[in-house]
C-alpha atoms as a PDB file:
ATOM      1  CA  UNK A   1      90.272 -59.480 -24.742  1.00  0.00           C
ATOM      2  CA  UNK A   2      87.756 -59.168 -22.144  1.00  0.00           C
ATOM      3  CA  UNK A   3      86.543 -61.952 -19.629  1.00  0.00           C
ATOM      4  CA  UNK A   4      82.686 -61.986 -21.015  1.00  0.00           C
ATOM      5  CA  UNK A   5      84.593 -62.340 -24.776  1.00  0.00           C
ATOM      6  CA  UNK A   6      87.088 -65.178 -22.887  1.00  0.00           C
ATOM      7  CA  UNK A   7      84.141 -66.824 -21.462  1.00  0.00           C
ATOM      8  CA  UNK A   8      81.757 -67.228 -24.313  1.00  0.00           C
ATOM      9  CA  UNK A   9      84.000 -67.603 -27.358  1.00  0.00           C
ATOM     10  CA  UNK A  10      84.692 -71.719 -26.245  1.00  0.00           C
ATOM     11  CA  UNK A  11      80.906 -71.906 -25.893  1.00  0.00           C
ATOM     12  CA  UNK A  12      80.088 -70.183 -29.135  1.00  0.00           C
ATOM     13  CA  UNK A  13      83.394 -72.621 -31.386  1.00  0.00           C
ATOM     14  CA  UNK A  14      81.831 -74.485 -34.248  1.00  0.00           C
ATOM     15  CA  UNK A  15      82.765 -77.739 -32.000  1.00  0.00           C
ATOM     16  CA  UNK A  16      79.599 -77.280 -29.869  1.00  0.00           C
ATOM     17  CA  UNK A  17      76.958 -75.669 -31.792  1.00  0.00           C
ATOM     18  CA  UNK A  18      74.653 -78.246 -33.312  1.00  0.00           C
ATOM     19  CA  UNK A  19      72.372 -77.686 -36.293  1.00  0.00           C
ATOM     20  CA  UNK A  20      68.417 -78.011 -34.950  1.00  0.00           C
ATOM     21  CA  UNK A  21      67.468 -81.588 -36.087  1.00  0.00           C
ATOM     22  CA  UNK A  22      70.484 -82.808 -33.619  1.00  0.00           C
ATOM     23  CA  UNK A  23      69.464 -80.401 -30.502  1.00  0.00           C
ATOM     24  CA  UNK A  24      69.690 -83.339 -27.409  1.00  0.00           C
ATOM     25  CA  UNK A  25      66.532 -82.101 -25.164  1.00  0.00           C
ATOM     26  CA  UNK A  26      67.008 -82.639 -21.568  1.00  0.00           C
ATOM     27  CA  UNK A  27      63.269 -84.164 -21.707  1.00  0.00           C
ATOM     28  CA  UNK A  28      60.927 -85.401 -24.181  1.00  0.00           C
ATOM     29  CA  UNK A  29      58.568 -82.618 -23.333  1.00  0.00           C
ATOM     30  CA  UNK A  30      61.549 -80.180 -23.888  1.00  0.00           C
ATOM     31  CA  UNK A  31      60.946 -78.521 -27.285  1.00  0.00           C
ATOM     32  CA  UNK A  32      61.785 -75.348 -28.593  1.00  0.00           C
ATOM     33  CA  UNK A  33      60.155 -74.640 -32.252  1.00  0.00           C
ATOM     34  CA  UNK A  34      60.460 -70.914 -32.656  1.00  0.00           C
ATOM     35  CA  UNK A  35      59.335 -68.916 -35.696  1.00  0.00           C
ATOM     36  CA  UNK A  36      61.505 -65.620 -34.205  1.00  0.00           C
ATOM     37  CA  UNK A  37      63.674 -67.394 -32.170  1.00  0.00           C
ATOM     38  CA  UNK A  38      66.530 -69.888 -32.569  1.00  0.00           C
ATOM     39  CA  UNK A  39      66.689 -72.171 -29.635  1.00  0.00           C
ATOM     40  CA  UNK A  40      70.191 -74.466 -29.502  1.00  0.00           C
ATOM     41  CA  UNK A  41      72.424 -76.528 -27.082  1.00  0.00           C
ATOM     42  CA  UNK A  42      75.682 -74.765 -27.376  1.00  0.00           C
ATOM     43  CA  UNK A  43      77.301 -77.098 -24.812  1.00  0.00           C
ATOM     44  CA  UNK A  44      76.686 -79.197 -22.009  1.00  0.00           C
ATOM     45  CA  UNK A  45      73.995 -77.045 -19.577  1.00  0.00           C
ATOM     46  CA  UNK A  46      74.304 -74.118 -22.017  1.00  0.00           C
ATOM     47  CA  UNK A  47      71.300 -73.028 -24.196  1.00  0.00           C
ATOM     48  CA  UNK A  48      71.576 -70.543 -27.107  1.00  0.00           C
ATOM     49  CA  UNK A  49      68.846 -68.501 -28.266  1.00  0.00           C
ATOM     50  CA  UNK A  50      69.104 -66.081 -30.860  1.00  0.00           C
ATOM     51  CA  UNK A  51      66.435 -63.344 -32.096  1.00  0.00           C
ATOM     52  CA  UNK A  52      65.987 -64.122 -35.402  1.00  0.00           C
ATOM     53  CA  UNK A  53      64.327 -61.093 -37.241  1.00  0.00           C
ATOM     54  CA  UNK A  54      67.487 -59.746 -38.910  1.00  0.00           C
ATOM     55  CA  UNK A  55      64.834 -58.079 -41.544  1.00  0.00           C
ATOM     56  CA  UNK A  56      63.135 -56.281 -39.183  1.00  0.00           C
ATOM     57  CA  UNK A  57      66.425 -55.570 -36.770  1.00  0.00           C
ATOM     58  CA  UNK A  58      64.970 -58.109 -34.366  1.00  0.00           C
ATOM     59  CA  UNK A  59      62.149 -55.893 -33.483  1.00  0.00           C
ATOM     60  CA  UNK A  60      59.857 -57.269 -30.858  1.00  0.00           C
ATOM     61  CA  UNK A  61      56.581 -58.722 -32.591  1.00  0.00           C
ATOM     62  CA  UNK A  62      53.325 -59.930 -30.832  1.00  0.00           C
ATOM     63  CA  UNK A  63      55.037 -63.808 -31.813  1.00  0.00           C
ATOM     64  CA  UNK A  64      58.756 -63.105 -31.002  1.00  0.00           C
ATOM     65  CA  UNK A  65      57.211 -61.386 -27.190  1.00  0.00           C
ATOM     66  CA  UNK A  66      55.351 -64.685 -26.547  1.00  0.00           C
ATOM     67  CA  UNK A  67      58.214 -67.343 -27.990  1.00  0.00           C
ATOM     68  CA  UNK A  68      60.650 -65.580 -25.334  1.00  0.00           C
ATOM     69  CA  UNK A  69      58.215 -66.185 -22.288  1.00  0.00           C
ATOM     70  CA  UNK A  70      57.787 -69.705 -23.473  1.00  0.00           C
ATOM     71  CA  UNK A  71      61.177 -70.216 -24.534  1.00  0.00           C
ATOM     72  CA  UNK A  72      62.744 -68.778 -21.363  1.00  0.00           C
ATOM     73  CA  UNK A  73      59.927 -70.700 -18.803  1.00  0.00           C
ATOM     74  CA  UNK A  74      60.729 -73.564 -20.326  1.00  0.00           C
ATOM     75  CA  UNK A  75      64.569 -73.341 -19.784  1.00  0.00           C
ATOM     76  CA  UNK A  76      63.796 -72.339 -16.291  1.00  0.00           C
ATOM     77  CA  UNK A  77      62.208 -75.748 -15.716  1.00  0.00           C
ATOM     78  CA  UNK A  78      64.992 -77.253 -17.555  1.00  0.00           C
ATOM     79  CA  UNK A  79      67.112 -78.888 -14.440  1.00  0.00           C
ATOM     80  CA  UNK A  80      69.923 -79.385 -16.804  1.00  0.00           C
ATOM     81  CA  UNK A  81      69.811 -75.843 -18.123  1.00  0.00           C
ATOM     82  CA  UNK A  82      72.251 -73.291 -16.126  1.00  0.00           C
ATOM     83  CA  UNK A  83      73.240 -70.857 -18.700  1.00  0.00           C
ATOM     84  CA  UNK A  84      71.755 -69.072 -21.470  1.00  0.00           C
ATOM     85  CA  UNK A  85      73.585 -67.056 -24.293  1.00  0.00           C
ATOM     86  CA  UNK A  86      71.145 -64.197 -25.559  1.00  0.00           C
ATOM     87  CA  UNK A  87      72.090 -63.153 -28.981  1.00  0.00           C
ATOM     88  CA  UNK A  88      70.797 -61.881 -32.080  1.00  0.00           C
ATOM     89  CA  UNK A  89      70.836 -62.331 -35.723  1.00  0.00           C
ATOM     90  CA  UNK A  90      71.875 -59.532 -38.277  1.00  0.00           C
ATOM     91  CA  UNK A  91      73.477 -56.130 -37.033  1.00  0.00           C
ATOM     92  CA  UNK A  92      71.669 -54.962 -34.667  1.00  0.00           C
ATOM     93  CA  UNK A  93      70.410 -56.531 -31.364  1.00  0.00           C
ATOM     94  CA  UNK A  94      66.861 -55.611 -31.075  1.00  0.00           C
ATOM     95  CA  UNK A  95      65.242 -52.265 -32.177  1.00  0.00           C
ATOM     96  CA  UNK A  96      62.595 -52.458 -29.828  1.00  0.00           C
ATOM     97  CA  UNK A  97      58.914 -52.893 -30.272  1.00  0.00           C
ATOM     98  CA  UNK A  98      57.745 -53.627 -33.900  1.00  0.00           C
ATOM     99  CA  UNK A  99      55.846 -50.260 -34.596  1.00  0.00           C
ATOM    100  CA  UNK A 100      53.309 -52.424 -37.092  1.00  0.00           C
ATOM    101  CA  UNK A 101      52.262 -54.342 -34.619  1.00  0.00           C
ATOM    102  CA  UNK A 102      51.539 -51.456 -32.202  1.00  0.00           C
ATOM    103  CA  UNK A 103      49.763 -50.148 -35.057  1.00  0.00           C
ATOM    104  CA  UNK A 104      47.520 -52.724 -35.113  1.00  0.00           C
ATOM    105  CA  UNK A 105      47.130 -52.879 -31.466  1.00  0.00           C
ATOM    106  CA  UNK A 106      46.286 -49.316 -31.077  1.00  0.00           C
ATOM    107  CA  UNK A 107      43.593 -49.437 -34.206  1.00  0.00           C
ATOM    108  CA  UNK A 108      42.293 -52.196 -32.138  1.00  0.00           C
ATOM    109  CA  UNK A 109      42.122 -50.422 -28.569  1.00  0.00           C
ATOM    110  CA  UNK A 110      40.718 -47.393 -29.920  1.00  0.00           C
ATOM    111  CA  UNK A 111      37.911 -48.197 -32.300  1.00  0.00           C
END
């Protein structure tokens, strides 16, 4: 077993993943609603978020590329935030940039 799989597998035990409605915020201006993201407090100081696009193989949308800048400036502000778990939903991690949506950007940019 590696160290990484060592590491996370305590953080990632049913015992400290909450479902959303219980997520403790460090703040009240703390919030994380995500339509391609899952935002959670796996443990004490440790944030979760998960691309959530399984469909799509967590391609990278206009929405998903904005609700990671938010999501990750946010925990950066976060003083109670000092580790975050990057996963993904589905099988594959992320297949890049959704091609749709640089359809429609390039239909855009060149007409």
């Amino acid at each position: 077993m590696s160290l990484g799989t060592k590491l996370c597998r305590p953080l990632m035990s049913s015992k400290f993943v909450f479902s959303c409605p219980s997520i403790r915020m460090m703040s009240d201006t703390m919030s994380y609603n995500c339509k391609a993201l899952n935002v959670i407090q796996a443990a004490p100081n440790v944030f979760h978020v998960e691309l959530n696009r399984p469909t799509k193989m967590n391609a990278l949308n206009n929405v998903m590329w904005e609700e990671i800048g938010e999501v990750f400036t946010k925990l950066d502000r976060d003083q109670e935030c000092r580790a975050v778990v990057l996963s993904a939903a589905g099988k594959m991690f992320c297949s890049g940039i959704d091609l749709a949506d640089l359809t429609k950007l390039a239909s855009i940019v060149y007409s």
